[in-house]
Each structure stands twice: as C-alpha cells, then as structure tokens.
Protein backbone atom coordinates (compact mmCIF):
# COMPACT_ATOMS: atom_id res chain seq x y z
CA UNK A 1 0.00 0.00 0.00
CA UNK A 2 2.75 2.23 0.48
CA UNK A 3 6.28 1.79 -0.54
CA UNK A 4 9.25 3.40 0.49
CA UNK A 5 12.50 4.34 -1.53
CA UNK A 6 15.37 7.07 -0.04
CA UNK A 7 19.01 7.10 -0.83
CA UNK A 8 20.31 8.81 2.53
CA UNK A 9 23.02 7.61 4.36
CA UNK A 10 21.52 6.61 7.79
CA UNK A 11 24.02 6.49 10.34
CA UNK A 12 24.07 3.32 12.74
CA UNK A 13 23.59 5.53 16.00
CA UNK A 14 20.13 7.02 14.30
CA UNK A 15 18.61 3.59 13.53
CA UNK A 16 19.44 2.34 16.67
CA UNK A 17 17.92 5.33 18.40
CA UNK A 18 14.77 5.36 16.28
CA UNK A 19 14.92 1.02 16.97
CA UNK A 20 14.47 1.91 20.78
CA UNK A 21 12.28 4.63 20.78
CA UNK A 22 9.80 2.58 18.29
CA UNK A 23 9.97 -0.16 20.73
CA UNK A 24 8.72 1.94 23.79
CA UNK A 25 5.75 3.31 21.77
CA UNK A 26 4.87 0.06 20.32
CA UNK A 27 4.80 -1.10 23.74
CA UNK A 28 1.42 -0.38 24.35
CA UNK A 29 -0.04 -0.27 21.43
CA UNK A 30 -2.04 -3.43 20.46
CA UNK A 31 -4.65 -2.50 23.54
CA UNK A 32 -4.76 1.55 22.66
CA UNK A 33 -5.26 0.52 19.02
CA UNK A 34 -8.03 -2.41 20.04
CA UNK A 35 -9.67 0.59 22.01
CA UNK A 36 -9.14 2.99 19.09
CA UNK A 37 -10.54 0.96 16.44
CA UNK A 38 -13.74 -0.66 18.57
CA UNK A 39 -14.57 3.48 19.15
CA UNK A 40 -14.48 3.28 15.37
CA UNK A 41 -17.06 0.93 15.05
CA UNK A 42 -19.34 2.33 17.80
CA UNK A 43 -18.87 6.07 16.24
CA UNK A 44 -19.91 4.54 12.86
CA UNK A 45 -23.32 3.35 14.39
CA UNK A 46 -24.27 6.75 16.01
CA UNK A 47 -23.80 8.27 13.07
CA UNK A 48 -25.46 5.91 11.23
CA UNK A 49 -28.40 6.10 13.80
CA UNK A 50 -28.86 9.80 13.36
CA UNK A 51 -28.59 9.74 9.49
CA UNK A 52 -31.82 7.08 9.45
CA UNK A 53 -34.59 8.79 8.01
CA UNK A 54 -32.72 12.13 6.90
CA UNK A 55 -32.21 13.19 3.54
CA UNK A 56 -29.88 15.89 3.56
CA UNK A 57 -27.86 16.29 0.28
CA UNK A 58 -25.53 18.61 1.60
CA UNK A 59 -23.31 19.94 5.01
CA UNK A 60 -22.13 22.72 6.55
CA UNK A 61 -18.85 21.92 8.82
CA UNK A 62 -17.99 24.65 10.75
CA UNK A 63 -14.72 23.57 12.42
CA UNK A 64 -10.76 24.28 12.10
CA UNK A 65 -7.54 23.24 12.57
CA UNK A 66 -8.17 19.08 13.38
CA UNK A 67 -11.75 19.69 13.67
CA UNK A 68 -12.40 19.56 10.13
CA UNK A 69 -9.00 18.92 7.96
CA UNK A 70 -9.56 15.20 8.20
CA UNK A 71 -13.03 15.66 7.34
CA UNK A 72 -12.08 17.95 3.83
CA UNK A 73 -9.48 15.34 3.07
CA UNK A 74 -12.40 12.49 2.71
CA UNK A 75 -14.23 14.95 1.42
CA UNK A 76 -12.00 16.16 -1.39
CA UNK A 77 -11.81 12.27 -2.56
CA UNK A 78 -15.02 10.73 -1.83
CA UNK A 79 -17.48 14.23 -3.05
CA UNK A 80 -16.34 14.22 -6.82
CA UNK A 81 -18.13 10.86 -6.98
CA UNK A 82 -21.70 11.70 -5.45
CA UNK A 83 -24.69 14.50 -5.65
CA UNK A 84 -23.80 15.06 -1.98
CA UNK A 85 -21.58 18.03 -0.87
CA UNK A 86 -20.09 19.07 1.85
CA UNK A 87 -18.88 23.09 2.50
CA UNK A 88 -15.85 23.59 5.27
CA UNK A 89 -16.07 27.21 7.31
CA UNK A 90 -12.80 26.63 8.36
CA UNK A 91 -11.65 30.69 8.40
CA UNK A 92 -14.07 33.01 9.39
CA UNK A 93 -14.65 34.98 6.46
CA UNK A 94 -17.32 36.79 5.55
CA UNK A 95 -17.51 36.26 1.67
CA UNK A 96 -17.32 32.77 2.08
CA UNK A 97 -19.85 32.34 5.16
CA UNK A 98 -22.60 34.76 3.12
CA UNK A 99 -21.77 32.98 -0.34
CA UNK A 100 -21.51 29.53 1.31
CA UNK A 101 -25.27 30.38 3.56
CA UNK A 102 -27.05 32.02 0.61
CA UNK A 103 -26.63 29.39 -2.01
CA UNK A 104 -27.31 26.27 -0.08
CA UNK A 105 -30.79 24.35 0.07
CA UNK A 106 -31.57 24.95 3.76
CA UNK A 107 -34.40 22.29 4.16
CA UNK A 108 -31.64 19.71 2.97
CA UNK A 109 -28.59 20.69 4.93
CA UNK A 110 -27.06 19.60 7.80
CA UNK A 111 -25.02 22.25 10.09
CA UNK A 112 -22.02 20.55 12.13
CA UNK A 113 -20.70 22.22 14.93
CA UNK A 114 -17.12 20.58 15.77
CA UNK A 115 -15.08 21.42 18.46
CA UNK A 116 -13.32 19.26 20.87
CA UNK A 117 -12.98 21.74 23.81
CA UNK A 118 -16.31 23.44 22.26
CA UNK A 119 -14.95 26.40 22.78
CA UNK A 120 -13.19 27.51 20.03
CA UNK A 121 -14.54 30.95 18.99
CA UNK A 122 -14.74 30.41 15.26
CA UNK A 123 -17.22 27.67 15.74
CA UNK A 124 -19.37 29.50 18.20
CA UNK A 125 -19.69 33.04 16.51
CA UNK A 126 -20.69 30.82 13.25
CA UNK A 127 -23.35 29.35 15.64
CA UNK A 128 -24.52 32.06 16.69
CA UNK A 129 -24.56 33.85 13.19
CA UNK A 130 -25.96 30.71 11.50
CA UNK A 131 -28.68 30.70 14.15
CA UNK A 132 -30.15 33.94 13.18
CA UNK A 133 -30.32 32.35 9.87
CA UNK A 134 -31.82 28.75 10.25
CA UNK A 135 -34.95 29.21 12.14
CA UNK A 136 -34.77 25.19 13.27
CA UNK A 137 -30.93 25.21 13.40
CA UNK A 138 -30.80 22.82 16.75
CA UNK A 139 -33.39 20.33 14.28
CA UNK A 140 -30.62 20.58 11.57
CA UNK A 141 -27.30 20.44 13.65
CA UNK A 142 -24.83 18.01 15.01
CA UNK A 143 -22.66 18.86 17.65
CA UNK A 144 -19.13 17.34 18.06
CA UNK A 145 -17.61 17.87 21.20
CA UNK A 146 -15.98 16.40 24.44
CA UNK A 147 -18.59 15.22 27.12
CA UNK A 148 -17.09 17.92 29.56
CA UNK A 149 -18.78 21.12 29.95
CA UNK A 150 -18.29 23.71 27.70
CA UNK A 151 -20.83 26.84 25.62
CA UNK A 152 -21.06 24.43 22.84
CA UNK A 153 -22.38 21.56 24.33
CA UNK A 154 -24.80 23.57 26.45
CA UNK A 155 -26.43 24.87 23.71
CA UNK A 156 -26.22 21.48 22.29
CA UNK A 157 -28.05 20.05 25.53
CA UNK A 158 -30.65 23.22 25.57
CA UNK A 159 -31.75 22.84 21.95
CA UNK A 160 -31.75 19.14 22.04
CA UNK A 161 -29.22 18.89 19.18
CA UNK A 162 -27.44 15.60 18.57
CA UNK A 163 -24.38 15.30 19.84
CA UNK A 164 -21.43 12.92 19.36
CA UNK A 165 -18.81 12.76 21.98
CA UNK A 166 -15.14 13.36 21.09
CA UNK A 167 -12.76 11.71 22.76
CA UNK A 168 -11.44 13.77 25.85
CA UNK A 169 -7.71 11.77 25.14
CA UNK A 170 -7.37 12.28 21.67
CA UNK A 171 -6.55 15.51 20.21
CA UNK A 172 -7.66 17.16 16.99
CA UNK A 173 -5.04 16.37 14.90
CA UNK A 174 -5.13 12.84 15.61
CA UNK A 175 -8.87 12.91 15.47
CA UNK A 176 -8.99 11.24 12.18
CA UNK A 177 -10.74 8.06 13.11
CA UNK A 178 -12.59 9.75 15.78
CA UNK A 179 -16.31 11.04 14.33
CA UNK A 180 -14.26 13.61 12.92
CA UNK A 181 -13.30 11.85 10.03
CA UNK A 182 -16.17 9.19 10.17
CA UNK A 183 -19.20 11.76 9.95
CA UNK A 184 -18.11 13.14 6.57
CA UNK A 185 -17.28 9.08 5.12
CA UNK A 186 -20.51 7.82 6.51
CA UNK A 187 -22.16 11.40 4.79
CA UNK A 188 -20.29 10.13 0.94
CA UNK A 189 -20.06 6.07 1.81
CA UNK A 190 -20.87 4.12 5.12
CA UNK A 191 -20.06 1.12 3.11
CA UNK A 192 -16.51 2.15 3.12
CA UNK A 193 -15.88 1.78 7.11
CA UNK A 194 -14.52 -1.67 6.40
CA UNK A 195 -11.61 -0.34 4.07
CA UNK A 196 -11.13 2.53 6.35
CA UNK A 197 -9.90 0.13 9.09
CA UNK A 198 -8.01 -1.96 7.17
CA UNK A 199 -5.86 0.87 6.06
CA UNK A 200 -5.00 1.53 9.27
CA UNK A 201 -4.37 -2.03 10.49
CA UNK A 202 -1.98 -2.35 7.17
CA UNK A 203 -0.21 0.67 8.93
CA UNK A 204 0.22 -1.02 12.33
CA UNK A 205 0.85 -4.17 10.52
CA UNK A 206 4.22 -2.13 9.10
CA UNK A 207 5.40 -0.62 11.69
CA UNK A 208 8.72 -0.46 9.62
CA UNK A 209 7.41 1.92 7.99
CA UNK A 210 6.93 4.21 10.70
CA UNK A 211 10.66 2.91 11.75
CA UNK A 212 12.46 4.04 8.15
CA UNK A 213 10.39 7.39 8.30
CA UNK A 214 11.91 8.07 11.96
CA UNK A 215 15.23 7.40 11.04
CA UNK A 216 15.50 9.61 7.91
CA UNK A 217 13.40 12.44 9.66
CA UNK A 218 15.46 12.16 12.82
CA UNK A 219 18.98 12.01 10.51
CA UNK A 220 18.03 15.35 8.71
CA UNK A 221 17.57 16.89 12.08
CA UNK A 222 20.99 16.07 12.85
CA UNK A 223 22.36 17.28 9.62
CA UNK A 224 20.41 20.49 10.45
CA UNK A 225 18.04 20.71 7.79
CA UNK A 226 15.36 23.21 9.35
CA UNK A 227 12.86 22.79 6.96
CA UNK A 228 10.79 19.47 6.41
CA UNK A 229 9.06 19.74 2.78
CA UNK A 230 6.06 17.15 2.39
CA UNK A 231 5.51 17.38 -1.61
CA UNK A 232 2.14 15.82 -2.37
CA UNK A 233 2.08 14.70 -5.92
CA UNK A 234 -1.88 14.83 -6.09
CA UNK A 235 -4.59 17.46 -5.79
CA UNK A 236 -7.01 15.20 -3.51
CA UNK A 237 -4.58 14.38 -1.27
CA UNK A 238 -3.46 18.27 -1.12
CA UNK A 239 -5.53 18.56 2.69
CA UNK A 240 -3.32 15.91 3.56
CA UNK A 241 -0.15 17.91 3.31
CA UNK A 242 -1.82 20.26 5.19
CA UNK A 243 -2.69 18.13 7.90
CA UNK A 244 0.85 16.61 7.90
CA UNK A 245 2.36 19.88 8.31
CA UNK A 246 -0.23 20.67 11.50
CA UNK A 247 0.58 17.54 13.25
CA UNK A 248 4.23 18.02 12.83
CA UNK A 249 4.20 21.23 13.75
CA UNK A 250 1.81 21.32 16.73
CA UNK A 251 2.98 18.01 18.02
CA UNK A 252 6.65 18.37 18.10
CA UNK A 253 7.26 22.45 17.81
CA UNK A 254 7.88 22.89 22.42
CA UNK A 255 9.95 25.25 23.86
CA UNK A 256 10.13 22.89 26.87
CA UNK A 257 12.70 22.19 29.06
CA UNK A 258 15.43 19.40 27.49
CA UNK A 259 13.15 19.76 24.39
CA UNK A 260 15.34 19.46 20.99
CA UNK A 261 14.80 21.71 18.06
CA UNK A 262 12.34 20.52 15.55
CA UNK A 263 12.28 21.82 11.58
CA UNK A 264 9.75 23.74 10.37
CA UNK A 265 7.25 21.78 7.91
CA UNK A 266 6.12 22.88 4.67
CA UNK A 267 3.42 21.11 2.33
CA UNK A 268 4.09 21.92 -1.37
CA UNK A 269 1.74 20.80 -3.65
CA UNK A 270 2.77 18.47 -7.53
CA UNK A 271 3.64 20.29 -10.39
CA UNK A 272 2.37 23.78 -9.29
CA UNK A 273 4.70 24.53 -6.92
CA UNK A 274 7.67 23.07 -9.31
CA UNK A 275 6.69 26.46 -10.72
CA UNK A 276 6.84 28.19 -7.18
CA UNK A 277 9.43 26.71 -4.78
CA UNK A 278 11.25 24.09 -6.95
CA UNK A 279 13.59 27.17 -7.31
CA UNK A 280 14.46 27.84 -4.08
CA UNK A 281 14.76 24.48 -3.38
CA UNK A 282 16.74 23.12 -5.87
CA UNK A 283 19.50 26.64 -5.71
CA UNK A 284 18.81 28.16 -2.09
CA UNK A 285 20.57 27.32 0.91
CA UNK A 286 20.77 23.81 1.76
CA UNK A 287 18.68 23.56 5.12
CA UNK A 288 15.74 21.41 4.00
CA UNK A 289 14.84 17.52 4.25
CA UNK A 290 12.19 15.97 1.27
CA UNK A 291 9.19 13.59 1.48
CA UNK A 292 8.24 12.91 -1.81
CA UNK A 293 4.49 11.50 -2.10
CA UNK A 294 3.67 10.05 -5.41
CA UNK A 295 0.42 7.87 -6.22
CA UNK A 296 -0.91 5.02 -8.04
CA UNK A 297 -4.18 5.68 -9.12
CA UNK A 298 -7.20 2.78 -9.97
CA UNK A 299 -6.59 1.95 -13.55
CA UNK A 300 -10.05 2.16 -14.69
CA UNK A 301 -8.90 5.96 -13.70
CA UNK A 302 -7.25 6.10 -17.64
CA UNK A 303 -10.50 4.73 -19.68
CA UNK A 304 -11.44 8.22 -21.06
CA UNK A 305 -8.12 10.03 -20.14
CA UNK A 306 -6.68 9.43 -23.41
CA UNK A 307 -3.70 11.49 -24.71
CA UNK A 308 -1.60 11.33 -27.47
CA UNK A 309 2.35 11.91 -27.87
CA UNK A 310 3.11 10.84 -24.09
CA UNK A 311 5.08 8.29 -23.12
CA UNK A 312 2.99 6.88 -20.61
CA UNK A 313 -0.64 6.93 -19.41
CA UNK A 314 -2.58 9.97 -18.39
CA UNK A 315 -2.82 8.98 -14.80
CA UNK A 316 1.20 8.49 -15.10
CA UNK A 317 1.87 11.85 -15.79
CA UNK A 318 1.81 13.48 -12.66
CA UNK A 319 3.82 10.30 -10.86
CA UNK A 320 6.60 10.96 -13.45
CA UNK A 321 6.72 14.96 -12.56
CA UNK A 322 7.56 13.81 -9.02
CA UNK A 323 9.95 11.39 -9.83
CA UNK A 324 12.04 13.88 -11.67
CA UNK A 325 11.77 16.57 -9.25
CA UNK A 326 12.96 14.20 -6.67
CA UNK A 327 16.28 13.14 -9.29
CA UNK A 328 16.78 16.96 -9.41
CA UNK A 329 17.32 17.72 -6.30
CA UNK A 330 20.92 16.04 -6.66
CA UNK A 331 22.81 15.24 -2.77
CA UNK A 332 19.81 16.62 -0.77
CA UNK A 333 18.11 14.30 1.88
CA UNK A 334 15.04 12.87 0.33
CA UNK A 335 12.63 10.19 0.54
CA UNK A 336 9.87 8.65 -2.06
CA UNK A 337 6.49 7.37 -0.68
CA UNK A 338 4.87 5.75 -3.40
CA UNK A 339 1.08 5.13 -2.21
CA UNK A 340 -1.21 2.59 -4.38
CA UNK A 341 -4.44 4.49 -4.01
CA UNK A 342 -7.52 1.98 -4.86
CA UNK A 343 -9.67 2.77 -2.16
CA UNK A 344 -10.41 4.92 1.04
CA UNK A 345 -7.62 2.33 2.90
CA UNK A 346 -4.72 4.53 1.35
CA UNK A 347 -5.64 7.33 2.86
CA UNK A 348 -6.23 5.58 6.47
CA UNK A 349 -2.98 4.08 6.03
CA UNK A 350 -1.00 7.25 5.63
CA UNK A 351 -3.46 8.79 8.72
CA UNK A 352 -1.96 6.11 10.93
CA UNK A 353 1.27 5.55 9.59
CA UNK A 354 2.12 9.58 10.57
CA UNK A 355 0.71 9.46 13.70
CA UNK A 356 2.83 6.64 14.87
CA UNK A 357 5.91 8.76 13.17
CA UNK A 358 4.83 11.94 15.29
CA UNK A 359 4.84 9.79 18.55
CA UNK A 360 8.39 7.97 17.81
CA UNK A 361 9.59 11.54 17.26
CA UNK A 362 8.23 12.99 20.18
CA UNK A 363 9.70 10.39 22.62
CA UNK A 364 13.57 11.14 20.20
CA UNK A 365 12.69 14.55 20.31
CA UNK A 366 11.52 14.73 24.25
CA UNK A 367 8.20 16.54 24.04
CA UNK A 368 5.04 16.00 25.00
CA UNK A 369 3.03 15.72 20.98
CA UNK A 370 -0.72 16.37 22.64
CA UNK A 371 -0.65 19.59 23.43
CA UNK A 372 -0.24 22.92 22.01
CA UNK A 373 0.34 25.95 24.41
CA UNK A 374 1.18 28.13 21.55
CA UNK A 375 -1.81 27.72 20.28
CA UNK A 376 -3.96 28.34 23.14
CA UNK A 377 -1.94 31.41 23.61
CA UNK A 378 -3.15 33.24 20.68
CA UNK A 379 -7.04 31.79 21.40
CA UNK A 380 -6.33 33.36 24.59
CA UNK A 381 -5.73 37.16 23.47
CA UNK A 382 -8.04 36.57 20.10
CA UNK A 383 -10.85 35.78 22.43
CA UNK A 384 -10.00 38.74 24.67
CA UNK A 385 -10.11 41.04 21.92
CA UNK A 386 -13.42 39.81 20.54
CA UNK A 387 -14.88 40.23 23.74
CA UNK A 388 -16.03 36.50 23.44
C-alpha cells in the first residue's frame, strides 16, 4: 500500500535510536489501538443512527484546525463521486460564510458544529450567526464535542441537538478516526468503514514503515536541515499535506525544558509549486529535508483520459513529474512514498502511519506531541479582543 524508496546515508547511532524509541511506543499499542478501532465501530453506528430517516444532500462543517482537515481530506476524494456536498467554514470569512449560507438548500442541509474543547470561537460566533439564519438550526445540527462542559455543548443540551462525543484523550489532529473523520465518510459512503480500518491495520501491521520514516526524519535533524518539505504529488490528497504539516508542527514544535529543536514543515503541492518553490529548493541554501508522495491511481482511472504523444498513461503523468523533481534535487536528503491508491484504505494508512511517526519523534525529540500551548496562547488574546 505504500512503498518506500530514499538514498540517505543513515548512520548506525540514528537507527538504533529510532529502533528503541519505536519499541517503547509500540509497547502499548495493540490494547490503545483495540480501544481505538472498537470506538471506530461504535462512532460509525451513532452516526449511522442519526442519518436514518434524513435526507440531507448537503453539510455545513464549521470547524478548524483538526476539527475539520480530516473531514475535507475524505471529502476532497469521496465528493467528486456523489450529488452530496459538503462546504468547510474553516476561516471566518465573511464572503465565504454569506456565499456559502445564501446558495445552499436549507431544508436539505445539515449544520455541524465541531469542536473538541467546544470552545473555540470560530465555531461559536458561526453558531450564533448561523442561528439567526436557520430558524430550526438545533433540528438541523450536530454537535461534536468532548462530554465535559463547555458553551457548545450547552447549547447542544438546551436545543436538544445531537451530539457525538469526542474523545477527551485524543486531540484534533489525531482525530482522524474519531467522528471527525467518520461523519463526513458515513455522509459520501458508510459502506466504506470496512476499508477505512483496514488501512489503518496495514499501517500497524508495518510498523517499519513508521521505523524508516523516523530514522531519515530524525537524521536530517541532525544534519540540520530546518525545513521538512512534504511534496504531495496529487490534488485530492493536497488537505493531507496540510494536515501533515499541522501535526508536525503542533505536536513536536515545544519550547520545553530538554526539548530538541524541531524543523519547520512545509506542504508543497505536484507540479504547481515546481513552478513556485522548486527554485528555491533546488538553488537556495541547503537547510531542508524531502518527502516525496507520489500515487498510483485505480486503472479504470485512464479509460477516457486518453492522450496522445506521451510516453505513458494519463494517470502516469503526474507520478513521473515527481519522480524527476525528486532526481533533481541532486545530494539533498530525500525520501519517495509511493502510495497505491484503490480505495479509502490509502488514505487511512498514511493517517496512521504519521501518527505513529509523530509519537516515535516525540519520545527522540523529548516533548510531549498532545498539546499545544502556543496555540492556546493566541485563542487566549483573540478571544480577549473579541470580547467572546
């Protein structure tokens, strides 16, 4: 499901570093993933339950940051192929909101309220602005929140909105198989659950993956390269450079005490940004590390992608682009993750695979990946100035 090719000289102190920190995180695993994965399941029937009977043909997710980047990524693969749609107020802009709110079928849309504290300001001015707009919004909303108390889930609990529980351990940038992720695949295609799991137990299943990941990240750390560059070589997987470069950052970015420094991460997106950063990159200062993500699309993909002149299929062309951007850059670290994308399991797999990679990190890097005091920081004063 995914393969792995790098040329970077590894040194025999990293790998055995990496060895030891995979085996204390793998420690524990089997009964946090058993827990993880029967949540899945249950999650999947709530939803399930509260879709019975509806017939909404489109959703308004009003979320950010991990409250709703999983949910686009399924989203941006899965919507192409139905009448459904889904529309992510992830910013608080106001052409967006009024262009989003004015052109939707009200009577057929669902309005999801996610946020794991559920108090995150963006989600509750939208709330409270979508509520002066949706005369039965508590009838036509889902709330996604902790079970602790917070504004959002006492509205929630005053309007008699449905609500399904977040869990309280779980952050939102590893919320991916939380309902976070499963409301919007159960929205486009319930009938996938089964290859969303098995993506992720192919991940656990290769755990060297995670291992050959951790040793060329953690080597480029100690060659000082600063800058971690996740090139995704598709346009529906795009979200999922984004979210790769949140849970790197956020996870392992802590000015703690004994903490190590940590690059900074940068998603770059297939051929477009050839035309934008491949120049830095390839002639500015040396200080960056290079995850290469190429894909192997379904081949019934090519049937009426038919082009003349080229030396290999349609679907090919892309891969090929990122295989020769990757031979450019000539003695820079870099490393090639070729993904076989057939099904909804590719993307789990890369979901997991990454989070175990974070965690490894962490424990090399000696920070704590679940929090994110920064963050909170700026919530802190935004809210202050808002006079939320």
């Amino acid at each position: 499901m995914i393969h792995i090719y790098h040329n970077s000289n590894i040194s025999h102190s990293t790998k055995e570093k990496v060895n030891k920190a995979c085996e204390a995180q793998f420690k524990d695993l089997p009964d946090f993933v058993d827990d993880y994965l029967k949540n899945t399941d249950s999650t999947s029937e709530l939803i399930q339950k509260f879709f019975q009977n509806k017939q909404y043909t489109s959703m308004v997710w009003c979320g950010t940051g991990g409250s709703f980047l999983s949910a686009q990524i399924i989203s941006d693969i899965l919507g192409p192929q139905s009448s459904k749609k889904i529309f992510f107020l992830e910013n608080l802009d106001a052409y967006k909101v009024e262009t989003t709110l004015s052109h939707i079928d009200k009577d057929k849309t669902l309005f999801v309220f996610a946020s794991k504290s559920g108090r995150t300001a963006d989600v509750l001015i939208l709330k409270n602005l979508i509520e002066k707009r949706i005369t039965k919004l508590s009838e036509q909303s889902l709330v996604l929140t902790q079970s602790s108390s917070s504004p959002l889930r006492t509205w929630a609990e005053e309007h008699n909105s449905y609500i399904i529980e977040l869990p309280e351990n779980i952050c939102g940038r590893f919320s991916c198989f939380t309902a976070i992720g499963l409301l919007a695949l159960n929205f486009y295609e319930p009938n996938q659950l089964k290859s969303w799991k098995r993506g992720a137990q192919w991940a656990l299943d290769h755990k060297n993956i995670t291992a050959e990941l951790c040793e060329f990240y953690l080597q480029s750390l100690y060659d000082e390269k600063w800058i971690s560059v996740f090139w995704i070589y598709s346009s529906i997987f795009k979200k999922w450079g984004d979210w790769a470069q949140q849970l790197w950052a956020e996870s392992l970015a802590k000015n703690t005490d004994g903490a190590k420094r940590v690059s900074t991460p940068i998603a770059a997106l297939g051929s477009l940004d050839q035309h934008s950063l491949l120049q830095q990159f390839s002639d500015g200062y040396p200080d960056k590390s290079y995850s290469f993500f190429t894909f192997n699309y379904p081949k019934e993909i090519n049937k009426n992608l038919q082009v003349t002149g080229l030396g290999v299929e349609f679907a090919e062309v892309l891969k090929v682009q990122g295989q020769s951007t990757y031979a450019a850059l000539e003695g820079q670290p870099k490393i090639m993750l070729e993904v076989d994308f057939q099904d909804i399991a590719a993307l789990s797999a890369l979901f997991m695979s990454y989070q175990m990679v974070v965690c490894v990190m962490a424990d090399l890097l000696n920070v704590y990946p679940f929090d994110q005091p920064g963050v909170e920081k700026s919530k802190s004063i935004a809210r202050t100035k808002l006079g939320f």
